[in-house]
C-alpha atoms as a PDB file:
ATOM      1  CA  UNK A   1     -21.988  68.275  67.710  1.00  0.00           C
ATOM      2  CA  UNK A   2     -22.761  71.331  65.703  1.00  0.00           C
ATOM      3  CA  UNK A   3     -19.469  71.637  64.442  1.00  0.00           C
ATOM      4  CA  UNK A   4     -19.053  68.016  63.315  1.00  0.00           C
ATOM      5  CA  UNK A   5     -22.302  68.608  61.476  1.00  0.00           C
ATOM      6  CA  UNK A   6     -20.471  71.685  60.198  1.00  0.00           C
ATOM      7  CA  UNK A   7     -17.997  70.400  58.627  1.00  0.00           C
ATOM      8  CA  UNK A   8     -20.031  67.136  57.089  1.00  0.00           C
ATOM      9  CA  UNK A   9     -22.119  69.898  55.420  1.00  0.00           C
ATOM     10  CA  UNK A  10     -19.075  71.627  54.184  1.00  0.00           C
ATOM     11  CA  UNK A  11     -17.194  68.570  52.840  1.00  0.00           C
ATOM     12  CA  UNK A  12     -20.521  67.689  51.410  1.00  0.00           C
ATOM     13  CA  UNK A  13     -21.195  70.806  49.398  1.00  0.00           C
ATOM     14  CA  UNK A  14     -17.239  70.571  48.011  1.00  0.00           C
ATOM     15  CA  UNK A  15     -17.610  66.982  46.602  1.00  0.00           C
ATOM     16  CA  UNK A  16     -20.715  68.213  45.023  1.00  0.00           C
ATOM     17  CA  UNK A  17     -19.333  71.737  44.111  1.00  0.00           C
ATOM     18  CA  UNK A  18     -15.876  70.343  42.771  1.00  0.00           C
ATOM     19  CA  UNK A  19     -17.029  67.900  39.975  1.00  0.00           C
ATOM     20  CA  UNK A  20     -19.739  69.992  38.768  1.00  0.00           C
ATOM     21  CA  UNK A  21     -17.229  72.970  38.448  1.00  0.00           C
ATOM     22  CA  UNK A  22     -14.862  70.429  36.720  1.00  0.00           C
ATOM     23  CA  UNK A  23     -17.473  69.718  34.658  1.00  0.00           C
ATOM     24  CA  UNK A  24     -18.482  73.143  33.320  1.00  0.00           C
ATOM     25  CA  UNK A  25     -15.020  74.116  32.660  1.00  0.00           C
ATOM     26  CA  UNK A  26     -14.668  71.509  30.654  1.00  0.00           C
ATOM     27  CA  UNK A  27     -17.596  72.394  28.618  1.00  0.00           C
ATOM     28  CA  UNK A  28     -16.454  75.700  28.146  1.00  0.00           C
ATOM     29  CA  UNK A  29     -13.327  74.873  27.235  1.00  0.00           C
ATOM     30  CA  UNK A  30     -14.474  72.716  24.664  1.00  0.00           C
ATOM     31  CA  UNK A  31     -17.467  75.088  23.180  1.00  0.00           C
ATOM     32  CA  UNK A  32     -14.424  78.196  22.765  1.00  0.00           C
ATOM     33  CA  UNK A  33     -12.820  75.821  20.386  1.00  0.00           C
ATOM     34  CA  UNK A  34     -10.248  74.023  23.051  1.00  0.00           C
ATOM     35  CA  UNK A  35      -8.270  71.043  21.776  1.00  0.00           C
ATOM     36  CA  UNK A  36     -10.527  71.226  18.244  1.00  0.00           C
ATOM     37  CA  UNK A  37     -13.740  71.341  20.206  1.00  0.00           C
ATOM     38  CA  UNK A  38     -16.618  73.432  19.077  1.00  0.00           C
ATOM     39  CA  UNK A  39     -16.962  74.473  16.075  1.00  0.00           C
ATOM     40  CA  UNK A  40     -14.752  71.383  14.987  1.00  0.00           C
ATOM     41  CA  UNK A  41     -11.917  73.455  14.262  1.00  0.00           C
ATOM     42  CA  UNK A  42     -13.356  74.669  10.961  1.00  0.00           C
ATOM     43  CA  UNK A  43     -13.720  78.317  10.465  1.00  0.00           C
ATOM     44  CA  UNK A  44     -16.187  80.648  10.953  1.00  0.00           C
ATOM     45  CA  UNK A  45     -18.411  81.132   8.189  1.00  0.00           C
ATOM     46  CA  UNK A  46     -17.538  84.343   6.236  1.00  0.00           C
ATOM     47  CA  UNK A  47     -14.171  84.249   7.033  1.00  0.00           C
ATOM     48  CA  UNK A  48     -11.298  84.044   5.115  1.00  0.00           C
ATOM     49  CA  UNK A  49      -8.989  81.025   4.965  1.00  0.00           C
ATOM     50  CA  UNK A  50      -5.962  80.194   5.622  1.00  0.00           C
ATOM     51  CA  UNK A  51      -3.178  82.167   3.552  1.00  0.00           C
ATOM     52  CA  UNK A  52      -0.830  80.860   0.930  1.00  0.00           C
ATOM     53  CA  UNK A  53       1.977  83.818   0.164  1.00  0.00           C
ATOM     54  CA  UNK A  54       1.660  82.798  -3.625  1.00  0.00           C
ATOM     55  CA  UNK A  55       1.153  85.659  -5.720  1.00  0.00           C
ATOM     56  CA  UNK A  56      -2.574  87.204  -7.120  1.00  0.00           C
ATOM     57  CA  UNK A  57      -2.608  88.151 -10.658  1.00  0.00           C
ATOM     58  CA  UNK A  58      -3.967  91.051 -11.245  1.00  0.00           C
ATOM     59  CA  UNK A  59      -3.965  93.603 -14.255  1.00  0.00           C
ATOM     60  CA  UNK A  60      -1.924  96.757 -14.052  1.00  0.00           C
ATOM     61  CA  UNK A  61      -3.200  99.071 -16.861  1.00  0.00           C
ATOM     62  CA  UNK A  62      -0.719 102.345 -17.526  1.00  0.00           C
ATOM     63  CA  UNK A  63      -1.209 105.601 -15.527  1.00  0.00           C
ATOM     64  CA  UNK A  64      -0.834 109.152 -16.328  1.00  0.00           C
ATOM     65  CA  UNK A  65       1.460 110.705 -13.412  1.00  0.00           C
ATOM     66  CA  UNK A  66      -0.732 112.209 -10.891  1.00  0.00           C
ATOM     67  CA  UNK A  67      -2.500 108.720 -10.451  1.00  0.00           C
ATOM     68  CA  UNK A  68       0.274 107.095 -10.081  1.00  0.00           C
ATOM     69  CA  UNK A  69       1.826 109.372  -7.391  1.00  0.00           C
ATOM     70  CA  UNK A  70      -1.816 109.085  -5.993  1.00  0.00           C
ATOM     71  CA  UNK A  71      -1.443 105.254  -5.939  1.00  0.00           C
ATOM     72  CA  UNK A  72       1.565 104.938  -5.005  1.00  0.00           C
ATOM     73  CA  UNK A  73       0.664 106.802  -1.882  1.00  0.00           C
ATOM     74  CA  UNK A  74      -2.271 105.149  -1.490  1.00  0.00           C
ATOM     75  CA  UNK A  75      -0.793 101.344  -1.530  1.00  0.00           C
ATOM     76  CA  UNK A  76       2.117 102.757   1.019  1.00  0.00           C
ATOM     77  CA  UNK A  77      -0.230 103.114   3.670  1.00  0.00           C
ATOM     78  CA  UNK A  78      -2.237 100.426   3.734  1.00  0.00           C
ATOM     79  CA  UNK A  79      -1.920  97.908   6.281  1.00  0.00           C
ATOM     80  CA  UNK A  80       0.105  94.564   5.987  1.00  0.00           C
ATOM     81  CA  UNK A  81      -3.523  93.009   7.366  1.00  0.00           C
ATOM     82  CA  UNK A  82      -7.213  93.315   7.293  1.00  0.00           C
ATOM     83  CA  UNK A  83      -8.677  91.783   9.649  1.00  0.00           C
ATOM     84  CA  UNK A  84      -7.246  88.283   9.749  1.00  0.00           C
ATOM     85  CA  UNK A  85      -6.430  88.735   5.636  1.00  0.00           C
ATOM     86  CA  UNK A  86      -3.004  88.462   5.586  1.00  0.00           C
ATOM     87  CA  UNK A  87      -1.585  91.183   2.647  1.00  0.00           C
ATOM     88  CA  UNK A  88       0.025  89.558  -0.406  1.00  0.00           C
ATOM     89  CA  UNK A  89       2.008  89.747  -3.636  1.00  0.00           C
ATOM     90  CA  UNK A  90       0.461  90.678  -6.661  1.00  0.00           C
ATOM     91  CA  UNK A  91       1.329  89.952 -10.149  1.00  0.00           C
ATOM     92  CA  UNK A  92       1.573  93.528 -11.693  1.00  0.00           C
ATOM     93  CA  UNK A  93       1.588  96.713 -10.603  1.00  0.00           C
ATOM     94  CA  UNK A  94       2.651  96.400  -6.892  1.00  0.00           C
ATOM     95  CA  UNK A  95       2.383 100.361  -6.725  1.00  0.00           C
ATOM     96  CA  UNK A  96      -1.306 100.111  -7.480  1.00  0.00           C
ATOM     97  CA  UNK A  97      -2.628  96.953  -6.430  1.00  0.00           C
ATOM     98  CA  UNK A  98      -2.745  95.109  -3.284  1.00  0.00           C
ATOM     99  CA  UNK A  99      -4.476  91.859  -1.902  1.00  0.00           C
ATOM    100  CA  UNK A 100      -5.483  90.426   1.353  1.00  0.00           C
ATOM    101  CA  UNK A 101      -6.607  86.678   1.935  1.00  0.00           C
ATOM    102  CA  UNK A 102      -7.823  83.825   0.027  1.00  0.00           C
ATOM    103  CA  UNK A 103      -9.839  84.331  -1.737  1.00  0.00           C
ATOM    104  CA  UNK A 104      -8.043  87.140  -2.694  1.00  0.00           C
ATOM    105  CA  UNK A 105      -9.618  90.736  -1.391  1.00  0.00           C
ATOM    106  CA  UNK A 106      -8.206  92.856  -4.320  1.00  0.00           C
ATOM    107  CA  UNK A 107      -7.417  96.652  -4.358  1.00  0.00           C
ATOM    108  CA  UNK A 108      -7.096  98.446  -7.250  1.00  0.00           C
ATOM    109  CA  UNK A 109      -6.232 102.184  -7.644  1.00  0.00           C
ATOM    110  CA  UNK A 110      -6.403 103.884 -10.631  1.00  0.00           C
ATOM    111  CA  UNK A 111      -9.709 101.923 -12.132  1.00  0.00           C
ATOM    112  CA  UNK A 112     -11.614 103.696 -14.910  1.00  0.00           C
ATOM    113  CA  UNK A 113     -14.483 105.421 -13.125  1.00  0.00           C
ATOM    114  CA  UNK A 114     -17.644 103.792 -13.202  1.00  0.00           C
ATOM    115  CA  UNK A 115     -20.630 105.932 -14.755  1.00  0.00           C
ATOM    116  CA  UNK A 116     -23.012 106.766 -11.846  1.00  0.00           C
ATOM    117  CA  UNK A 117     -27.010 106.680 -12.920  1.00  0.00           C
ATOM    118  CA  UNK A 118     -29.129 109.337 -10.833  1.00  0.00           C
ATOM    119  CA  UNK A 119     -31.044 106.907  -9.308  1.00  0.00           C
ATOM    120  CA  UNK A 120     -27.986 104.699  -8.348  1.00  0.00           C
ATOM    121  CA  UNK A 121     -27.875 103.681  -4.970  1.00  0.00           C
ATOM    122  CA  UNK A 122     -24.161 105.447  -3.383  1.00  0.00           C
ATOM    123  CA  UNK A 123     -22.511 104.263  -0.081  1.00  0.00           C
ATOM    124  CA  UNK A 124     -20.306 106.137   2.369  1.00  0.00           C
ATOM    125  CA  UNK A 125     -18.628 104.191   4.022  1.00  0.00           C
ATOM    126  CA  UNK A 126     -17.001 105.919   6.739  1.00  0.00           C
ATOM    127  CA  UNK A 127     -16.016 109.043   4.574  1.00  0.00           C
ATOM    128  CA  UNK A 128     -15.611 107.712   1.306  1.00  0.00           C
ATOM    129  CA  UNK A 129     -18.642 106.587  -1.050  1.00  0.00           C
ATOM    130  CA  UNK A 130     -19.218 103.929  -3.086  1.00  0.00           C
ATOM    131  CA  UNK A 131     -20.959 102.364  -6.282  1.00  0.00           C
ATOM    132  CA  UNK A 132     -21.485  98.524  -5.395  1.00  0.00           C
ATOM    133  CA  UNK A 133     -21.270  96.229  -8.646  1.00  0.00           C
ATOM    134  CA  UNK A 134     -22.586  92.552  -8.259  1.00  0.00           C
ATOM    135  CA  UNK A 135     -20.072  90.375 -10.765  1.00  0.00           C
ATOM    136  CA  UNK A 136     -20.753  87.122 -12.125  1.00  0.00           C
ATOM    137  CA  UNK A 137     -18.802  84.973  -9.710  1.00  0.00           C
ATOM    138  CA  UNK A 138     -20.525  86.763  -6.697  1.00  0.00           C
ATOM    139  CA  UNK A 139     -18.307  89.183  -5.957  1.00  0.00           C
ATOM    140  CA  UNK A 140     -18.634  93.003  -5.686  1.00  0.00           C
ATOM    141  CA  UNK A 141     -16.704  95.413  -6.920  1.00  0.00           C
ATOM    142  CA  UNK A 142     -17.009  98.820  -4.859  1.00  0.00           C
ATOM    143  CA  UNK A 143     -15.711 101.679  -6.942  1.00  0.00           C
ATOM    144  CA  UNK A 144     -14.962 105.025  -4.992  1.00  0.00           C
ATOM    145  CA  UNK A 145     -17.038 107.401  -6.763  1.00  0.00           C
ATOM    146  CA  UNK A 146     -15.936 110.480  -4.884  1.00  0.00           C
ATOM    147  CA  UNK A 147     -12.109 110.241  -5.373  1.00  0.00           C
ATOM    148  CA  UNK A 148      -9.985 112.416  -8.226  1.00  0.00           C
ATOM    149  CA  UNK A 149      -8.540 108.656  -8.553  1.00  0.00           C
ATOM    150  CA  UNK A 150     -10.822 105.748  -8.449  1.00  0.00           C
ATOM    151  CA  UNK A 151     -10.351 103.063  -6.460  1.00  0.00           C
ATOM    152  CA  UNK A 152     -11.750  99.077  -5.982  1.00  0.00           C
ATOM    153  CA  UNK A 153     -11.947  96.799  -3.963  1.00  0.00           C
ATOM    154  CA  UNK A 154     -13.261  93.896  -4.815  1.00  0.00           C
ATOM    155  CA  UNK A 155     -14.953  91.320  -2.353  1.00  0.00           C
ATOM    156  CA  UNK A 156     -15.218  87.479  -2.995  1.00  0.00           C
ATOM    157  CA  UNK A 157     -18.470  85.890  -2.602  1.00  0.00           C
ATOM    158  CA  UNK A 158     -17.559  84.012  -0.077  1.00  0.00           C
ATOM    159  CA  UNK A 159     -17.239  86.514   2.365  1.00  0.00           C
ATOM    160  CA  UNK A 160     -20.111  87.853   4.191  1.00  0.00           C
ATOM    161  CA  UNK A 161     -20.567  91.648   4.396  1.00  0.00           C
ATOM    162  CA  UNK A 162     -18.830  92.771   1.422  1.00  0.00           C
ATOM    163  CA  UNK A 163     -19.641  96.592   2.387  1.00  0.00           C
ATOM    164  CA  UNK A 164     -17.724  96.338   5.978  1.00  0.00           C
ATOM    165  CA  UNK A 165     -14.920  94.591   3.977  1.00  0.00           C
ATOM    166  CA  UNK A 166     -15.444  97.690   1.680  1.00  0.00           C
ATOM    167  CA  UNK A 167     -14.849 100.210   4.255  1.00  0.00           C
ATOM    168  CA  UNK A 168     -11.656  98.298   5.783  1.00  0.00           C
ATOM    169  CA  UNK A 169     -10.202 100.860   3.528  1.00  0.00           C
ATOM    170  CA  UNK A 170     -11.959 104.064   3.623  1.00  0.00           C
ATOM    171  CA  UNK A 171      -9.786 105.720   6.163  1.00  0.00           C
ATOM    172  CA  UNK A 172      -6.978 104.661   4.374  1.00  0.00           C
ATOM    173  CA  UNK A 173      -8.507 105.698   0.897  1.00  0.00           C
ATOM    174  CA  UNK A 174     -10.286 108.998   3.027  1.00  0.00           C
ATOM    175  CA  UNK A 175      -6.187 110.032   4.277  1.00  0.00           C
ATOM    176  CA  UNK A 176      -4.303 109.756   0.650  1.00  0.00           C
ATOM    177  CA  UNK A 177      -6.596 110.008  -2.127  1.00  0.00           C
ATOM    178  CA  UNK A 178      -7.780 113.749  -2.896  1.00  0.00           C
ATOM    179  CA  UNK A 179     -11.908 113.820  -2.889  1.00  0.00           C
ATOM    180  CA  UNK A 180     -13.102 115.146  -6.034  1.00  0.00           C
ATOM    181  CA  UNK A 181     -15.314 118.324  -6.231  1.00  0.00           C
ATOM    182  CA  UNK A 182     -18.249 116.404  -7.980  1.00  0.00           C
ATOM    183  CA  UNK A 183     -19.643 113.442  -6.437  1.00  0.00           C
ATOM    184  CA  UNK A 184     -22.477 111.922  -6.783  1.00  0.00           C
ATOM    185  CA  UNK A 185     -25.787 113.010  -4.843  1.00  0.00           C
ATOM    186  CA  UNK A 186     -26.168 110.923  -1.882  1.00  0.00           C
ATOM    187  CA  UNK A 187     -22.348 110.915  -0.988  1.00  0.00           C
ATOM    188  CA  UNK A 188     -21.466 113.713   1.872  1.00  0.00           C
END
């Protein structure tokens, strides 16, 4: 008798077990994003959307040689992606400008260099530092300050953490443009 009530118990606990495991599976499933679930298949706020391949204008002023060689070096190397920004054409200058995303994260090499006031707050950003400039549209422009050849990169509003954004391309930045012997205070 105590193996009939055994196996009652057992078959009991698995057509309890069984549905509820059904159950939370499901749930899961549908709270990582399965089949539109979750989020409602929108995107994650801060993110970047999804990517046309059209081209981004952008201005391409003259250079004198060495910043060109610089940039042309620079733009070389960097990555066909950040992140989940997708690289893509640019208007002018495709040997010293590159973008990523929509809205478009820009890269510019070979910017005038911004004028640095002593008490200006400077980021370094994994090896190369910054001057942050709030535009009118709610983007920021960060400027290497600590480069022979300046370089921006210039973050939409719309997405959140324009500094990590930023540094995306400080190694790249760090590896091909030559750091300059005067930098501001607060940079290395």
């Amino acid at each position: 008798m105590a193996d009939a009530d055994s196996r009652a118990a057992a078959r009991t606990a698995t057509l309890i077990a069984l549905p509820l495991a059904l159950i939370a599976g499901a749930v899961a499933f549908w709270a990582l994003g399965g089949l539109g679930g979750g989020n409602g298949g929108k995107q994650a706020a801060g993110s970047p959307s999804p990517q046309p391949s059209s081209t981004v204008r952008m201005a391409a002023p003259s250079l004198a040689p060495t910043p060109t060689t610089v940039c042309r070096g620079l733009i070389a190397q960097l990555p066909s992606k950040i992140r989940s920004a997708q690289r893509r054409p640019v208007s002018a200058g495709a040997e010293q400008n590159a973008a990523y995303g929509q809205p478009a994260l820009r890269v510019a090499c070979g910017v005038a260099a911004p004028k640095v006031a002593k008490t200006a707050t400077v980021y370094e950003l994994s090896g190369v530092c910054y001057l942050a400039a709030k535009q009118r549209d709610g983007s920021s422009v960060w400027t290497t300050v600590d480069r022979t050849v300046p370089v921006a990169v210039t973050v939409p509003a719309s997405y959140s953490g324009a500094g990590q954004w930023a540094a995306e391309f400080s190694d790249t930045i760090a590896g091909t443009v030559p750091s300059s012997d005067t930098a501001p205070s607060g940079c290395h």
